[in-house]
C-alpha atoms as a PDB file:
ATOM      1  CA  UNK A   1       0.000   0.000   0.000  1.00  0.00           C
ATOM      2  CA  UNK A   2       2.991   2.349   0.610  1.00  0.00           C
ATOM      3  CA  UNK A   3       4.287   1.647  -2.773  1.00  0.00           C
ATOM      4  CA  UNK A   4       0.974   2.361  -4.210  1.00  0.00           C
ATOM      5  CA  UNK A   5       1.295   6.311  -2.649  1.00  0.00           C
ATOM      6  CA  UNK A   6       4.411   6.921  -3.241  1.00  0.00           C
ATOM      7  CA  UNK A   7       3.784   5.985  -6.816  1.00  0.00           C
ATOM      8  CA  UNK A   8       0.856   8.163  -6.651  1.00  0.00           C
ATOM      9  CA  UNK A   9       2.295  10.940  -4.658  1.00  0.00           C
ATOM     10  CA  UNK A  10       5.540  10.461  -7.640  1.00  0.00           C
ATOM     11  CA  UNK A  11       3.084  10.804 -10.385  1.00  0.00           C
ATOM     12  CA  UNK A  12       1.092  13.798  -9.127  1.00  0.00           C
ATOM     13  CA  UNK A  13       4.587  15.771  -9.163  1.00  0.00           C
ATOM     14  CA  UNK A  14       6.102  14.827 -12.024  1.00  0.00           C
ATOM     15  CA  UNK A  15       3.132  15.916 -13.950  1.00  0.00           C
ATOM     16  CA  UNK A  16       3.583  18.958 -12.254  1.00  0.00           C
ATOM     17  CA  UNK A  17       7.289  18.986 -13.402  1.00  0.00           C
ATOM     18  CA  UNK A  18       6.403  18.572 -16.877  1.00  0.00           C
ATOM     19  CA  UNK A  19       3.773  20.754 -17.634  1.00  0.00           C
ATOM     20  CA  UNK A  20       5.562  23.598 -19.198  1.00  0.00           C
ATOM     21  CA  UNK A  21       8.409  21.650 -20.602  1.00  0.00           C
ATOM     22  CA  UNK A  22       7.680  21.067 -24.741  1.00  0.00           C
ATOM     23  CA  UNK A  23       7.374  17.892 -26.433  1.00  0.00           C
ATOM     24  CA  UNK A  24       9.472  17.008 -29.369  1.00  0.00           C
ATOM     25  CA  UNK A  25       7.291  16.089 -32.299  1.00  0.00           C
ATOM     26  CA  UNK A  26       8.379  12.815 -34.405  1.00  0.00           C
ATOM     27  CA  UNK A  27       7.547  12.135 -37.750  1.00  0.00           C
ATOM     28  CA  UNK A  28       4.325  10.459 -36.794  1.00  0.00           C
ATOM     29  CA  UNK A  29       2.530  13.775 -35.658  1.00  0.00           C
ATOM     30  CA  UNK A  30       2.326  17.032 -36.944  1.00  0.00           C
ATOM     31  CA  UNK A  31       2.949  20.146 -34.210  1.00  0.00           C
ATOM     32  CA  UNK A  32      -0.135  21.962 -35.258  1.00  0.00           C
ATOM     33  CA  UNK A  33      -2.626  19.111 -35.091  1.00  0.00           C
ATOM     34  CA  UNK A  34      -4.885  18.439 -32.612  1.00  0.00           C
ATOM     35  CA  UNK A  35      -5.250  15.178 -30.579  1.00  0.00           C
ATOM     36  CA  UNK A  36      -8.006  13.373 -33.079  1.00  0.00           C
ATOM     37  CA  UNK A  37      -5.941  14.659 -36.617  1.00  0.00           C
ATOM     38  CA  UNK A  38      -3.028  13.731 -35.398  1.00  0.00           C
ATOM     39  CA  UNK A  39      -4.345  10.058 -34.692  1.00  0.00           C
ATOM     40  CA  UNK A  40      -6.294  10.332 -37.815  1.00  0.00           C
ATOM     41  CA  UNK A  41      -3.204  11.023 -39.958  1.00  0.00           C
ATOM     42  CA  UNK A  42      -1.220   8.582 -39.143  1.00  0.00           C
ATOM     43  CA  UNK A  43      -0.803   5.368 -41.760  1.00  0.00           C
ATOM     44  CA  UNK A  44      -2.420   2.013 -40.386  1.00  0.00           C
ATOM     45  CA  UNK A  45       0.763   0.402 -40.007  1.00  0.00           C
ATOM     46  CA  UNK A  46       2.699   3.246 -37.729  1.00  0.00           C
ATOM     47  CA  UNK A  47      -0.825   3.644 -35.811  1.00  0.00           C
ATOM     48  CA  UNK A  48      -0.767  -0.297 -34.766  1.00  0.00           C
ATOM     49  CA  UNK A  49       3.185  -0.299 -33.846  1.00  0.00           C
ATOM     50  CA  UNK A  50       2.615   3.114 -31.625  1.00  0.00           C
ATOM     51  CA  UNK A  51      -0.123   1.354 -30.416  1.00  0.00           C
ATOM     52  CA  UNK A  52       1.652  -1.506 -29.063  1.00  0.00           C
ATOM     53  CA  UNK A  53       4.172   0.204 -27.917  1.00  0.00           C
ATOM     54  CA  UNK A  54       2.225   2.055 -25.680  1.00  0.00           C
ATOM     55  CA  UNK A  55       0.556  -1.146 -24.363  1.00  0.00           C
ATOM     56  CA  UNK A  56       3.972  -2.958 -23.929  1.00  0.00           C
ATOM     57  CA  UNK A  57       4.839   0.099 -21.443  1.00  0.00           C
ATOM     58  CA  UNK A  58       1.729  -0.300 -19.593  1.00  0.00           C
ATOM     59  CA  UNK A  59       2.189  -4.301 -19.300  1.00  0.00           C
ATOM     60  CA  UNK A  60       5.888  -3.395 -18.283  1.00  0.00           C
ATOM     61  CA  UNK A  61       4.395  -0.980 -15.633  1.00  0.00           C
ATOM     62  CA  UNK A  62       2.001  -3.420 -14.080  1.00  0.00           C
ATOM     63  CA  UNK A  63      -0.442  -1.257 -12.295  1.00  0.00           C
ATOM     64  CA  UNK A  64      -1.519   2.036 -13.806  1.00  0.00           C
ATOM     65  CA  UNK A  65      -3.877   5.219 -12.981  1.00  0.00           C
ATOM     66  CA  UNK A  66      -6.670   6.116 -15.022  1.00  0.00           C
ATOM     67  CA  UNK A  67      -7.776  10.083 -13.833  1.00  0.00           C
ATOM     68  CA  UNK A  68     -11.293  10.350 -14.878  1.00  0.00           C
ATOM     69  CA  UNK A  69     -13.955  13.059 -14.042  1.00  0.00           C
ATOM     70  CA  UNK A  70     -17.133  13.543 -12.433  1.00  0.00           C
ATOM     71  CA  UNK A  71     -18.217  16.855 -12.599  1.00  0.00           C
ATOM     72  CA  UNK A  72     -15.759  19.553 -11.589  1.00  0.00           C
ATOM     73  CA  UNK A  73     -14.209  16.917  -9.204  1.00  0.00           C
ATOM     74  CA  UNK A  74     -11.513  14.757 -10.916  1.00  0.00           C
ATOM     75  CA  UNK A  75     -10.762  11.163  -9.572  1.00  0.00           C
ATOM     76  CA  UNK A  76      -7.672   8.640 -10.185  1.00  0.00           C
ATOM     77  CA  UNK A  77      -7.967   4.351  -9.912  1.00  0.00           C
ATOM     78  CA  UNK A  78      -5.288   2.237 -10.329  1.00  0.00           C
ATOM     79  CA  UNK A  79      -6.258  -0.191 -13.211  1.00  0.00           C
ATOM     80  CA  UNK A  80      -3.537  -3.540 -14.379  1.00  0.00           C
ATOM     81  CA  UNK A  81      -5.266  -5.189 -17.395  1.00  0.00           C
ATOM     82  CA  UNK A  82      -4.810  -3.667 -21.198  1.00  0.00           C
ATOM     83  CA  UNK A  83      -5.510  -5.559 -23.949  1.00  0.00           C
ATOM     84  CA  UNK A  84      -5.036  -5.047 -27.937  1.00  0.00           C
ATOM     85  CA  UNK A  85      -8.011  -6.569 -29.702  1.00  0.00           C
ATOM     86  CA  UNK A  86      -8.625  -6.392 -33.125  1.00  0.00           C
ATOM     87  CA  UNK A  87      -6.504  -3.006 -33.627  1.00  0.00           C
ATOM     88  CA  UNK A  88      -7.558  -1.567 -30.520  1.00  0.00           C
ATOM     89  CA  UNK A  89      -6.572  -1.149 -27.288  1.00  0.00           C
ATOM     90  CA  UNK A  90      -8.579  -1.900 -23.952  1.00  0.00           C
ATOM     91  CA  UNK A  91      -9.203  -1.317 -20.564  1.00  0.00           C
ATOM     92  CA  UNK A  92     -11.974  -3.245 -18.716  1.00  0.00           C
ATOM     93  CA  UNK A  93     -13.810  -2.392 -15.359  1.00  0.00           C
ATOM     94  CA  UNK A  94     -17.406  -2.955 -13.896  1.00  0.00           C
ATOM     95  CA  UNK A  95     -20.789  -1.401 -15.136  1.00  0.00           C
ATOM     96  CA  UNK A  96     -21.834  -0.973 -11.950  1.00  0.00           C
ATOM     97  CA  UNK A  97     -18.374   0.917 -10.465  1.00  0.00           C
ATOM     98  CA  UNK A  98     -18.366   4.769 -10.453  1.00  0.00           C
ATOM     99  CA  UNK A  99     -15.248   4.625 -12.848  1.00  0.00           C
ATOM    100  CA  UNK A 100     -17.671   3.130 -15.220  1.00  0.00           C
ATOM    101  CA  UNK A 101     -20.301   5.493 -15.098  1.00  0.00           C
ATOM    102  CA  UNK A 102     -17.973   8.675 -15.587  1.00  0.00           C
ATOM    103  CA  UNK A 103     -16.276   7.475 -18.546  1.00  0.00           C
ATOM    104  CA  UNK A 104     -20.040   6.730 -19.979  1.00  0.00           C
ATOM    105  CA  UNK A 105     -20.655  10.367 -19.184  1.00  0.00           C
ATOM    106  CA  UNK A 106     -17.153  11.841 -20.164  1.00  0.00           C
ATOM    107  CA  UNK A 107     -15.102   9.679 -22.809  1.00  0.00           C
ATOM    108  CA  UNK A 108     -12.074  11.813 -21.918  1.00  0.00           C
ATOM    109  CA  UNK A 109      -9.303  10.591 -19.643  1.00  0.00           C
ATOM    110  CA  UNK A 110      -5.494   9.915 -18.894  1.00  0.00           C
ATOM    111  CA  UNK A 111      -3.450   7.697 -18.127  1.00  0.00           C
ATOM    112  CA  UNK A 112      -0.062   7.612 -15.660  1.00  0.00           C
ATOM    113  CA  UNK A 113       1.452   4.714 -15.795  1.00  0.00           C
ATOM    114  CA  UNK A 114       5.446   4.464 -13.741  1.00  0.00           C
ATOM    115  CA  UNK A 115       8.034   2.187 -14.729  1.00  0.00           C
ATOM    116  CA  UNK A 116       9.743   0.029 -11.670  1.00  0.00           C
ATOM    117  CA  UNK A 117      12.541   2.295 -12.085  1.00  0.00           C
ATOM    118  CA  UNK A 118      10.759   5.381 -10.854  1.00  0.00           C
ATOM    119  CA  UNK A 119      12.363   7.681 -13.479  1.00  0.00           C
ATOM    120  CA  UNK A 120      10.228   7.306 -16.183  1.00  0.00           C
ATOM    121  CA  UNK A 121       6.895   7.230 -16.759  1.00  0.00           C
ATOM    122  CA  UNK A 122       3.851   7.739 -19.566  1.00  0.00           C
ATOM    123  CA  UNK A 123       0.981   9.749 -20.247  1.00  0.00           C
ATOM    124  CA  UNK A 124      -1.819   8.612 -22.180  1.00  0.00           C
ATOM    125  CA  UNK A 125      -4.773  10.722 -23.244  1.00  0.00           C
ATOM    126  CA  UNK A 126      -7.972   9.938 -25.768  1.00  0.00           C
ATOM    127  CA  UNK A 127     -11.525   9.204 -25.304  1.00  0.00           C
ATOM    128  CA  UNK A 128     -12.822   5.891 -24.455  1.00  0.00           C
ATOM    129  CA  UNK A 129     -15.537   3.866 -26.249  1.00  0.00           C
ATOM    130  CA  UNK A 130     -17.478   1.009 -24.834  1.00  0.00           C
ATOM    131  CA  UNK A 131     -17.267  -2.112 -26.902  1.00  0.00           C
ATOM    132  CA  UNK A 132     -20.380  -4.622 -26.128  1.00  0.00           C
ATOM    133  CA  UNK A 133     -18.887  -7.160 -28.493  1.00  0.00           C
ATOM    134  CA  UNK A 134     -19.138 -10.622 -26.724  1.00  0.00           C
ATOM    135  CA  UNK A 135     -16.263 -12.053 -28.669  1.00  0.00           C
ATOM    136  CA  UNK A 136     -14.176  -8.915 -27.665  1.00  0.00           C
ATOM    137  CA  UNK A 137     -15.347  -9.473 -24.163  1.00  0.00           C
ATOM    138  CA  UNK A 138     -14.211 -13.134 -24.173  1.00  0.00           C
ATOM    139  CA  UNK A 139     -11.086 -12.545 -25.697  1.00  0.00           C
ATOM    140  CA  UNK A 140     -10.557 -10.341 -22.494  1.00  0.00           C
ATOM    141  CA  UNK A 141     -11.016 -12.769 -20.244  1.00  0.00           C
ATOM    142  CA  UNK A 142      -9.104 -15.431 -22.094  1.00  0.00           C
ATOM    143  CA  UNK A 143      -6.378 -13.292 -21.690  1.00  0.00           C
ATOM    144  CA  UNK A 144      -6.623 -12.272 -17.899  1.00  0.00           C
ATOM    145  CA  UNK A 145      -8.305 -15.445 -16.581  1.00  0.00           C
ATOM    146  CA  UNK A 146      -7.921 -14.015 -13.057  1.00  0.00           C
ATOM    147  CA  UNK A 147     -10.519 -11.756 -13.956  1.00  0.00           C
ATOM    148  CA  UNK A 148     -13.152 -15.097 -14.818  1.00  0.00           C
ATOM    149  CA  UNK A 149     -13.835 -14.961 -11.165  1.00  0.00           C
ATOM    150  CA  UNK A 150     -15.275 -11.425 -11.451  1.00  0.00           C
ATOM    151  CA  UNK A 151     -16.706 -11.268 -14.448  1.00  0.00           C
ATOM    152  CA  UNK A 152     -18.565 -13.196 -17.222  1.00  0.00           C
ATOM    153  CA  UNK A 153     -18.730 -11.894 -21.478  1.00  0.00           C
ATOM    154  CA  UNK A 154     -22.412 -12.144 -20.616  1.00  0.00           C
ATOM    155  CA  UNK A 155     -23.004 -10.760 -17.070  1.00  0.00           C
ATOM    156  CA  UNK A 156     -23.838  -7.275 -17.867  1.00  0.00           C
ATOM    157  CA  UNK A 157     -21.070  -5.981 -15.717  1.00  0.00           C
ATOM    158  CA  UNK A 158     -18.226  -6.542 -17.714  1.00  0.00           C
ATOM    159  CA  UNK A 159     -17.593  -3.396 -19.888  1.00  0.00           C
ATOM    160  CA  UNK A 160     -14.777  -3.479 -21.953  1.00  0.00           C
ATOM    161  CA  UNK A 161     -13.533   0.434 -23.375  1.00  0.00           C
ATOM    162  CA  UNK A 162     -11.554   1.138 -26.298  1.00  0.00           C
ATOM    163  CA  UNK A 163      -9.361   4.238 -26.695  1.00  0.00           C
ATOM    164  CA  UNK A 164      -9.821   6.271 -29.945  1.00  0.00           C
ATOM    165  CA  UNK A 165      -7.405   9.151 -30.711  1.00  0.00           C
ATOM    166  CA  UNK A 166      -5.245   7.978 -27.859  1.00  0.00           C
ATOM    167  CA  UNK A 167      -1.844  10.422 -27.486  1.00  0.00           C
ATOM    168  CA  UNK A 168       1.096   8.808 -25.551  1.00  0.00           C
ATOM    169  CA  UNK A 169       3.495  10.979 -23.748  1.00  0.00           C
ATOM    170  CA  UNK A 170       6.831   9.358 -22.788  1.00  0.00           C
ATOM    171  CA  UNK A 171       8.356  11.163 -19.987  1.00  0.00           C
ATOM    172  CA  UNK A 172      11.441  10.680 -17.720  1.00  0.00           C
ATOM    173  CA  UNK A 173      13.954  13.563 -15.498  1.00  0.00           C
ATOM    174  CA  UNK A 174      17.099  12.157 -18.297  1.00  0.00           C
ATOM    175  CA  UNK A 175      15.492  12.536 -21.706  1.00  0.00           C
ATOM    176  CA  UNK A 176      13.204  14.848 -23.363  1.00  0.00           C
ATOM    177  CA  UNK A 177       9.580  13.973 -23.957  1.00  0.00           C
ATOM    178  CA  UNK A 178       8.163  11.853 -26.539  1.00  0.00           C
ATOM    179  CA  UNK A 179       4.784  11.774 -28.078  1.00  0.00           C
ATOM    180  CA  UNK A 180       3.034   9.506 -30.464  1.00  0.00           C
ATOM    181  CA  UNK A 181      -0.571   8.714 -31.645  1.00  0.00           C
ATOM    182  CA  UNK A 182      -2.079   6.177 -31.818  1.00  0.00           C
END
């Protein structure tokens, strides 16, 4: 639980510390775009490897907070499961959790996920889409079958999200930021 803070406490401040500092553009975004063109623009190909890349970093993080909103009032839940599936990424949670229902209201969130090393870290921002495809949900579980004693494809709980013009920043105190869409 103490590592769970200090993560937290370590994530609150280095988004502080990054704020103001500029991101470097790469060849897969243009500096004047916004979040959805930019995602939109990219080829196929260079969409799905920035994708997994991103998804790679979370699996590599373990645990990582979502920041959602209700309201004026933001809130932040660790999360742990992230799945491609048929050229998208996923996050799953309950219907019935209060994570749930704020992303139904407000699409738009970000991620923080931390590396073990404690010096780097990403941030991932886009809106999320539920996905009430059975297979999808299946595949899900098949894939995190410690989850199978939660949920069930069919229960009515399980929602599985998708993130659509997802940005990833890659952060750390040595190197200058990175960004990609996805």
């Amino acid at each position: 639980m103490k590592k769970i803070i200090f993560a937290f406490a370590l994530l609150l401040s280095m988004a502080a510390c990054t704020q103001n500092k500029p991101s470097q553009a790469t060849e897969n975004e243009t500096t004047t775009a916004a979040p959805a063109e930019a995602a939109e623009s990219i080829d196929p190909q260079t969409k799905s490897e920035n994708m997994k890349e991103v998804q790679a970093y979370l699996k590599e993080c373990g645990a990582f907070f979502i920041a959602t909103v209700d309201g004026d009032q933001p809130h932040v839940r660790a999360f742990g499961v992230s799945e491609i599936i048929n050229d998208r990424l996923y996050i799953m949670t309950g219907k019935v959790k209060d994570v749930y229902k704020q992303m139904a209201a407000n699409g738009k969130f970000e991620i923080c996920a931390l590396k073990p090393s404690g010096s780097e870290w990403m941030r991932v921002a886009g809106t999320l889409v539920n996905d009430e495809t059975l297979a999808v949900k299946e595949e899900f579980l098949n894939r995190n079958p410690g989850l199978k004693s939660m949920y069930k494809a069919d229960d009515d709980n399980m929602a599985v999200l998708y993130i659509t013009n997802g940005t990833a920043r890659f952060c750390s105190f040595s190197e200058p930021e990175r960004k990609i869409s996805f």
